[in-house]
Structures are given as C-alpha cells and as structure tokens.
C-alpha atoms as a PDB file:
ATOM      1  CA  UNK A   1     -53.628 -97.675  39.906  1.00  0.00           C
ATOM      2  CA  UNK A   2     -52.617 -94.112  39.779  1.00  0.00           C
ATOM      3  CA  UNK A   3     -50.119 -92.570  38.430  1.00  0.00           C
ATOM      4  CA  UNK A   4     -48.414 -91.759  41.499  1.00  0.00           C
ATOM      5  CA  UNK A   5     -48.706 -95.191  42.615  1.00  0.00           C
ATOM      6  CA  UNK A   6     -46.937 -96.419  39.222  1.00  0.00           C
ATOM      7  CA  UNK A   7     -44.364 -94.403  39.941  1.00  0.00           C
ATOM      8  CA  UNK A   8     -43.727 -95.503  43.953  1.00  0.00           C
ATOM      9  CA  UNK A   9     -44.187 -99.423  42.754  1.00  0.00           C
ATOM     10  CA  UNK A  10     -41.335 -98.788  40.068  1.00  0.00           C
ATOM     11  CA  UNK A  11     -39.379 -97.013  42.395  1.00  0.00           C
ATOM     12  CA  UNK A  12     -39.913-100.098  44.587  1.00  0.00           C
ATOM     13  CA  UNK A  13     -39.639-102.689  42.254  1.00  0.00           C
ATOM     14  CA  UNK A  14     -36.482-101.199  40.643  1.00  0.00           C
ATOM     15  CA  UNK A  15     -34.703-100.933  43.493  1.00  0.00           C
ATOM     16  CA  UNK A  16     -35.579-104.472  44.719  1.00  0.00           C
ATOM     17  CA  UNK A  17     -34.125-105.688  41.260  1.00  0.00           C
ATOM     18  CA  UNK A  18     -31.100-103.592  41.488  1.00  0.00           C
ATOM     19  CA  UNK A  19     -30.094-105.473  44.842  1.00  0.00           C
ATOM     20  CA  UNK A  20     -31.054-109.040  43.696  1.00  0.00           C
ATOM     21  CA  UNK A  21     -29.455-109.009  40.764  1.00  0.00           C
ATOM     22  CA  UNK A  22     -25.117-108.708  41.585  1.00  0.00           C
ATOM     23  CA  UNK A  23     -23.187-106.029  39.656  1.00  0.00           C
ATOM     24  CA  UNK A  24     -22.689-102.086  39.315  1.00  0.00           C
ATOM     25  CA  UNK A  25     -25.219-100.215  37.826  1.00  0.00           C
ATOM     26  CA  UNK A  26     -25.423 -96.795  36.604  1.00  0.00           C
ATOM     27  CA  UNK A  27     -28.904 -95.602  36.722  1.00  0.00           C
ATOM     28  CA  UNK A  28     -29.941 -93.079  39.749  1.00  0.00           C
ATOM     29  CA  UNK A  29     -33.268 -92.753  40.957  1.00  0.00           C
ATOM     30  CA  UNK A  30     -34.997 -91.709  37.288  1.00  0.00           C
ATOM     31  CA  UNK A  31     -33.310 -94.793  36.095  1.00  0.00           C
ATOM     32  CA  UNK A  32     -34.422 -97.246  38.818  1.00  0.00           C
ATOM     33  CA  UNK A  33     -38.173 -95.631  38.685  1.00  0.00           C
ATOM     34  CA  UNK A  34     -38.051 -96.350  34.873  1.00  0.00           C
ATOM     35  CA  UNK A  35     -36.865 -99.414  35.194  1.00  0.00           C
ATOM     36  CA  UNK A  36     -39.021-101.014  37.669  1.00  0.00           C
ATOM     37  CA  UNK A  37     -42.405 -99.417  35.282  1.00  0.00           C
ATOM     38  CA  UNK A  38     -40.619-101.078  32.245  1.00  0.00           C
ATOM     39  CA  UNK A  39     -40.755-104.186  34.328  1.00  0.00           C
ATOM     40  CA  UNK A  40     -43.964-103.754  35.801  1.00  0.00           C
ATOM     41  CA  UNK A  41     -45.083-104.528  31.993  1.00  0.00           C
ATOM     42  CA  UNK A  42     -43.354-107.069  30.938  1.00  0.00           C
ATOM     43  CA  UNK A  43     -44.372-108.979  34.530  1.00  0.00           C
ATOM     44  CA  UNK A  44     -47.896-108.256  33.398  1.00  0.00           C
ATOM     45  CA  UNK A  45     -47.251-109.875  29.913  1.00  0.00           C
ATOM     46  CA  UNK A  46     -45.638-112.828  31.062  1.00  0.00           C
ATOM     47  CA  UNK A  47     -48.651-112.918  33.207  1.00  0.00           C
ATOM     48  CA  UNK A  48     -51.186-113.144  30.573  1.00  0.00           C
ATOM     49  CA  UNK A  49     -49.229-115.450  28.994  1.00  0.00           C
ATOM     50  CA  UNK A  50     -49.358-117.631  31.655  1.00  0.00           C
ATOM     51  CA  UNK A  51     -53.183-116.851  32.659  1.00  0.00           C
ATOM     52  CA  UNK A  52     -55.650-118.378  29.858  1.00  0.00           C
ATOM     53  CA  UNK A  53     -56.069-114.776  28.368  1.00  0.00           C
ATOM     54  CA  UNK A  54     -55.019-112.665  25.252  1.00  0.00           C
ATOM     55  CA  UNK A  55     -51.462-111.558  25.759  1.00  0.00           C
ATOM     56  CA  UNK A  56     -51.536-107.898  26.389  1.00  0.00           C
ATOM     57  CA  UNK A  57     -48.931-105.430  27.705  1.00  0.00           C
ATOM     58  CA  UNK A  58     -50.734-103.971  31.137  1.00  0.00           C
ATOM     59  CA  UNK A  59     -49.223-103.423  34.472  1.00  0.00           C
ATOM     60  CA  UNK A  60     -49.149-106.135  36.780  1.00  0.00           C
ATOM     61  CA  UNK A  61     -48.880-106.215  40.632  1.00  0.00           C
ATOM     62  CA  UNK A  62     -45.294-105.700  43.059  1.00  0.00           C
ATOM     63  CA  UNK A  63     -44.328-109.106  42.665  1.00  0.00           C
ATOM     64  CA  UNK A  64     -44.742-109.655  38.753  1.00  0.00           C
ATOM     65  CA  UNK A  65     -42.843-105.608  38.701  1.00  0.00           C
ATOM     66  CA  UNK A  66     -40.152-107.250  40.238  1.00  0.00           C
ATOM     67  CA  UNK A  67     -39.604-110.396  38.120  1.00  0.00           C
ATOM     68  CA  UNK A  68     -40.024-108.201  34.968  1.00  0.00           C
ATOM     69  CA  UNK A  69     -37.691-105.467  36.495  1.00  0.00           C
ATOM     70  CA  UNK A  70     -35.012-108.326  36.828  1.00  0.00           C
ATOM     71  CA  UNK A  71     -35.506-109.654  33.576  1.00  0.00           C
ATOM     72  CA  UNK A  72     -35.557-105.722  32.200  1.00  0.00           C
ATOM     73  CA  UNK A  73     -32.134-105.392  33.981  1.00  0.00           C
ATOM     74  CA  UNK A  74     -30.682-108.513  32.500  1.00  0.00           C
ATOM     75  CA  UNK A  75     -31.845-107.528  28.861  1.00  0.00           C
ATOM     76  CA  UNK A  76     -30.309-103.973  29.345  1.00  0.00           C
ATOM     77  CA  UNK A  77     -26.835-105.302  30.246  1.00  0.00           C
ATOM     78  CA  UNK A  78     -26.470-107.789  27.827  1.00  0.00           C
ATOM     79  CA  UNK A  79     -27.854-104.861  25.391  1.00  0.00           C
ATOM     80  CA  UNK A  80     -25.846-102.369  26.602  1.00  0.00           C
ATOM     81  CA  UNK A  81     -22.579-104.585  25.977  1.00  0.00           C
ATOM     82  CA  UNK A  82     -20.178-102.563  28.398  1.00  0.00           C
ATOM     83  CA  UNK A  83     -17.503-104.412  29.878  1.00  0.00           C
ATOM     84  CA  UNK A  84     -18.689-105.471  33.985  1.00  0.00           C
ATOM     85  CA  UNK A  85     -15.492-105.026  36.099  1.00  0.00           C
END
C-alpha cells in the first residue's frame, strides 16, 4: 500500500473509531489520520498474534485499522487522564 493510501485508510479508520467509541475528543483531522495509522499497526499485530506467524508490527487491512484505532483511542484516554465531562 502506498503512502497515500495509508494516509486515506487512517483517515478512514480514525474517523470510524472516533464515532464508535462515545465521548468528546480533541484531535482534528491530523489527529484522526494519526490515529487511525497508529491503529492500523497495532490491528496488524494483534493479527499476527492471532495468525500462526512471528509477531511483527506491519499494517493490516480497514477492518483490523479500525479495531486497533479503537483500542489506540481507549489507551490514549485512559493515558491522557483528563477529566470526560
């Protein structure tokens, strides 16, 4: 996959996260693209460690970017500690 198309499936897969998962987030469109590439890795991770295969960090597909992206998103609020109103 190209670059390009990285890019448009994290846009795609950060944005489906964003409205699955219920609560305000403060990201913008930079944000959402990172998160849904940050995503798109760990869904290929959990995929290898699911697949009989070495577990390696490599981009995986739209569905496994969104399932990572949602997990990502989880991660980062609990990280990020703020207060959710």
């Amino acid at each position: 996959m190209g670059f390009i198309g990285f890019v448009i499936v994290g846009l795609i897969a950060g944005f489906v996260a964003r409205a699955l998962v219920p609560g305000k987030d403060d990201l913008g469109i930079i944000g959402t693209i990172i998160l849904g590439m940050v995503g798109s890795f760990v869904g290929g991770f959990l995929g290898s460690l699911i697949q009989d295969g070495p577990a390696e960090l490599t981009a995986s597909g739209i569905i496994g970017s969104i399932i990572g992206a949602i997990i990502a998103l989880l991660v980062w609020r609990r990280v990020g500690g703020r207060s959710r109103v």
